[in-house]
N, C-alpha and C. Protein backbone atom coordinates (compact mmCIF):
# COMPACT_ATOMS: atom_id res chain seq x y z
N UNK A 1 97.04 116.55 126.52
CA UNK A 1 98.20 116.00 125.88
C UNK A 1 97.72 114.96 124.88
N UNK A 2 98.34 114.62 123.68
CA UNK A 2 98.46 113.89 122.64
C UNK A 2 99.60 113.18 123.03
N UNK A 3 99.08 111.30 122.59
CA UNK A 3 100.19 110.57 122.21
C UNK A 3 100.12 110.53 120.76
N UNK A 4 100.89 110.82 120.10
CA UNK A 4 101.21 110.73 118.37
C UNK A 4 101.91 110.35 118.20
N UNK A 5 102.15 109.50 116.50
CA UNK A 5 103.20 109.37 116.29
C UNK A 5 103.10 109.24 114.44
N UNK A 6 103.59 110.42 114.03
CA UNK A 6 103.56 111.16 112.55
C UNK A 6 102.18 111.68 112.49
N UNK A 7 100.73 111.08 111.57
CA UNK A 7 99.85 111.69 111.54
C UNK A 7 98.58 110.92 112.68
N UNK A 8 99.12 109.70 113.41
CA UNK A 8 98.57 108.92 113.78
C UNK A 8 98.20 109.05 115.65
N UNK A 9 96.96 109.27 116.01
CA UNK A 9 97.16 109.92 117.41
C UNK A 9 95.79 107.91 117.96
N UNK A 10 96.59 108.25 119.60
CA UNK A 10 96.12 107.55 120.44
C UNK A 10 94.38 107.99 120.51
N UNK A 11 93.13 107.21 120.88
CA UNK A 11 92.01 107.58 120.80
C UNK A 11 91.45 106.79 122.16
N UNK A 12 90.20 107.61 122.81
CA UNK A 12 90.17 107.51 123.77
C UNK A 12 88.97 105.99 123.57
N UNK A 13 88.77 104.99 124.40
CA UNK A 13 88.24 103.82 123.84
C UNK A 13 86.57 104.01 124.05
N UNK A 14 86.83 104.90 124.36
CA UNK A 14 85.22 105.33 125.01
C UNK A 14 84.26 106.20 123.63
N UNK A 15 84.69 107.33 123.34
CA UNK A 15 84.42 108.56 122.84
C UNK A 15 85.61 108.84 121.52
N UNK A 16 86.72 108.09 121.52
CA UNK A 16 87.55 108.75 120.23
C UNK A 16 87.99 110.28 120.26
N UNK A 17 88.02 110.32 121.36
CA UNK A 17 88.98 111.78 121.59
C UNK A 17 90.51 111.04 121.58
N UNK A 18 91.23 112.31 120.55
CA UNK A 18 92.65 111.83 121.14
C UNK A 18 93.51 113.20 122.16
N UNK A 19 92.79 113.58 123.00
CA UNK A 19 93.42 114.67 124.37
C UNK A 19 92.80 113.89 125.37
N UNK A 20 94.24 114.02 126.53
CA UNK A 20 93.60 113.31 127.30
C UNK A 20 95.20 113.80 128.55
N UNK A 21 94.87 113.56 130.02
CA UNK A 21 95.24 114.14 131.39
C UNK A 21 95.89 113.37 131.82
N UNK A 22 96.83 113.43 132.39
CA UNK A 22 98.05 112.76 133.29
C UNK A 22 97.78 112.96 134.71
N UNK A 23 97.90 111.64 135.50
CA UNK A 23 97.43 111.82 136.79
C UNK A 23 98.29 111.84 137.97
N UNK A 24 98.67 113.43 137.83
CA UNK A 24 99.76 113.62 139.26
C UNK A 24 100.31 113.13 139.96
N UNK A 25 99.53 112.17 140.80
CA UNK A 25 99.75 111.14 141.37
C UNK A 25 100.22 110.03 141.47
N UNK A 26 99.96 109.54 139.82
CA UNK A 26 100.47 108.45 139.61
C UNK A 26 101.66 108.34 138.91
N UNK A 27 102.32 107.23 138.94
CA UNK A 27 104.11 106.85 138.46
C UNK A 27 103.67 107.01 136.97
N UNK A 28 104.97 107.13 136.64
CA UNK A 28 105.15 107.04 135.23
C UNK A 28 105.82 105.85 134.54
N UNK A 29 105.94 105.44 133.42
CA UNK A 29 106.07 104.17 133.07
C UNK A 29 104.63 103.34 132.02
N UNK A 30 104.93 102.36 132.00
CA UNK A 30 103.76 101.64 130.75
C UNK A 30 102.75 101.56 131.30
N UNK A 31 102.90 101.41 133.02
CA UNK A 31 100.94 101.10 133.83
C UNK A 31 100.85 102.42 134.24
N UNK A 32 101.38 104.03 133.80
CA UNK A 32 100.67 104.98 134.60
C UNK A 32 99.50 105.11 133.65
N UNK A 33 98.64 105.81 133.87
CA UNK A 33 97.12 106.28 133.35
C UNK A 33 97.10 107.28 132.94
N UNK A 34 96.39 107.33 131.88
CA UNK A 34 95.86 108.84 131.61
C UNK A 34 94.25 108.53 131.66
N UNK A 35 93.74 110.08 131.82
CA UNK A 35 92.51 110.23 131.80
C UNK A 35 92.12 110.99 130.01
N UNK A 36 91.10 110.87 130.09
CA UNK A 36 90.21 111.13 128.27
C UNK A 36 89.60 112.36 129.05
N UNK A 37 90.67 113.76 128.22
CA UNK A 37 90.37 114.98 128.77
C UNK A 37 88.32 115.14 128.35
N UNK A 38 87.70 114.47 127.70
CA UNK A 38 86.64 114.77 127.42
C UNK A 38 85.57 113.52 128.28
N UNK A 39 85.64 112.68 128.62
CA UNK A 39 85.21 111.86 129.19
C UNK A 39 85.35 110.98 130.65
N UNK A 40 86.68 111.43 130.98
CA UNK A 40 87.28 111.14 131.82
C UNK A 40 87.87 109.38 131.85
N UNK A 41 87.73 108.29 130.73
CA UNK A 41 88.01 107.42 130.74
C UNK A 41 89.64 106.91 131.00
N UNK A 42 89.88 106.29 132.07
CA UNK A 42 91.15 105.75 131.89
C UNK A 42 91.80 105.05 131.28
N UNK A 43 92.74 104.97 130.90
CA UNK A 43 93.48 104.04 129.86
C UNK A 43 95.42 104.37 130.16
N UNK A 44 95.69 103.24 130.24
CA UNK A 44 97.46 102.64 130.53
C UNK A 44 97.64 103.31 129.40
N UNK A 45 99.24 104.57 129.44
CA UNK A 45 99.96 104.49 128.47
C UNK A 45 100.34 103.30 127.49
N UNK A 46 100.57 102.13 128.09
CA UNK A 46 100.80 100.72 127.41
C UNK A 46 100.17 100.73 126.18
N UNK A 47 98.40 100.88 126.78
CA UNK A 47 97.74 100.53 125.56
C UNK A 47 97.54 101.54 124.72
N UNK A 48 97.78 102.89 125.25
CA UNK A 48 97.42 103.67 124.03
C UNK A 48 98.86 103.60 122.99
N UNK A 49 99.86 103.36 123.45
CA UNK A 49 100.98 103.15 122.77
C UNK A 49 100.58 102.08 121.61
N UNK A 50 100.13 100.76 122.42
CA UNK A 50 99.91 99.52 121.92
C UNK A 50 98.69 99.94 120.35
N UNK A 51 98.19 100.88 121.28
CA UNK A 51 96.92 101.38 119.44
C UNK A 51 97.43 102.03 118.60
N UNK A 52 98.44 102.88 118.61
CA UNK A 52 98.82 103.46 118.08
C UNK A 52 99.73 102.10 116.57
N UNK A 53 100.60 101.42 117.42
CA UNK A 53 101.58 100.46 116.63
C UNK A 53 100.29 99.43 115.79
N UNK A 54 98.85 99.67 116.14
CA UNK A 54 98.20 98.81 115.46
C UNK A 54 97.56 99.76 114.63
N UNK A 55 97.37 100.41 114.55
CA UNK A 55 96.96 101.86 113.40
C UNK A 55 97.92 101.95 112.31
N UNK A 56 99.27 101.65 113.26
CA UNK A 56 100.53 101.74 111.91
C UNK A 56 100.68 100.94 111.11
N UNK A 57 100.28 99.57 111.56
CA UNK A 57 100.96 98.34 111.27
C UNK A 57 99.93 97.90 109.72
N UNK A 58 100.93 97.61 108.95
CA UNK A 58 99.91 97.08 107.59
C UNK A 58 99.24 96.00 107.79
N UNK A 59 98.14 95.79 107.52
CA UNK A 59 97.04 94.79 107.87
C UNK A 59 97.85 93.24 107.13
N UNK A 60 97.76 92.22 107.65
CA UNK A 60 98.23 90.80 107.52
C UNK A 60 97.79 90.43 105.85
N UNK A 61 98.68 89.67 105.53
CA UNK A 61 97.93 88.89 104.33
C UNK A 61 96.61 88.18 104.46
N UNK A 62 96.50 87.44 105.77
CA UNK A 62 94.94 87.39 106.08
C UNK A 62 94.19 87.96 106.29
N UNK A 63 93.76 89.19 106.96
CA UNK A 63 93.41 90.65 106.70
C UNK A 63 92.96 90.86 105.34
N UNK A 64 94.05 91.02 104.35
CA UNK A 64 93.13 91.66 102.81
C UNK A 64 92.87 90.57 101.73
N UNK A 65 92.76 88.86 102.23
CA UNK A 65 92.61 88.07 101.53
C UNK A 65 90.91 87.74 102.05
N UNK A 66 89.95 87.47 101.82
CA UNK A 66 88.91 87.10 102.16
C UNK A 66 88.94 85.83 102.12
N UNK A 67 88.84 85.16 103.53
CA UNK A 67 88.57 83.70 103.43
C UNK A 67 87.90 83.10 102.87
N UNK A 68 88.17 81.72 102.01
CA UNK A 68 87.16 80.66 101.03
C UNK A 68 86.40 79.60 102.38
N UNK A 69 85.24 79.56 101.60
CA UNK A 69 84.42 78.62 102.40
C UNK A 69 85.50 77.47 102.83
N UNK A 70 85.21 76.29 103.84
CA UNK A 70 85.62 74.85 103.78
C UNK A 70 84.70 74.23 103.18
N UNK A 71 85.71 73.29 101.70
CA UNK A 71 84.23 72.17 101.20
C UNK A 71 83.52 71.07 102.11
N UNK A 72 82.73 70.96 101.60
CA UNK A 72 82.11 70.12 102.13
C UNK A 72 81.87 69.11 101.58
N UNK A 73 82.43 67.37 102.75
CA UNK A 73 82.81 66.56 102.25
C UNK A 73 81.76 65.35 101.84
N UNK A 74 81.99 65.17 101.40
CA UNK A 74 81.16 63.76 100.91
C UNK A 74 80.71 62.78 102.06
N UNK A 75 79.83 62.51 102.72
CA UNK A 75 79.47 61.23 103.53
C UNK A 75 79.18 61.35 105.12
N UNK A 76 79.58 62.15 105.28
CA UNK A 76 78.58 62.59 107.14
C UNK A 76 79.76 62.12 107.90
N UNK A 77 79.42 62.48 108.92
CA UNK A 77 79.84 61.63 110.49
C UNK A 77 79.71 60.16 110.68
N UNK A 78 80.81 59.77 110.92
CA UNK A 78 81.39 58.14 111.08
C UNK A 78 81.06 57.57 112.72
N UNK A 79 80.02 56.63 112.40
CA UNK A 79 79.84 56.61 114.33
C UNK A 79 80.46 55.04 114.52
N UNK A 80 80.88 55.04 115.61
CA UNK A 80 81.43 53.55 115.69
C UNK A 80 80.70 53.16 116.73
């Protein structure tokens, strides 16, 4: 099974497979598990959901601004 959502699929954190196994056993909801049909790694629906909304999400204005140095000030450390 694939979690997708448009062209954007869940990846396994191990290997980057995005197929991966549902475990019979376990409940369903945000803490059930899937397994990484190629590796067997577990991972919470939660988070593969949670990667997915960060794959989508447009990167921050801090993100595509490259931070400027801090100047550097005139006169050192003040000891009392």
């Amino acid at each position: 099974m694939q979690f997708r959502i448009g062209k954007i699929s869940a990846k396994c954190s191990s290997c980057d497979s995005t197929q991966f196994k549902a475990d019979p056993e376990d409940y369903s909801g945000p803490l059930a598990r899937f397994y990484c049909a190629v590796c067997g790694t577990a991972m919470q629906y939660a988070d593969l959901i949670a990667q997915i909304g960060q794959q989508a999400a447009p990167p921050s204005k801090e993100a595509r601004v490259p931070r400027r140095k801090r100047a550097h000030s005139k006169g050192g450390t003040v000891r009392r």
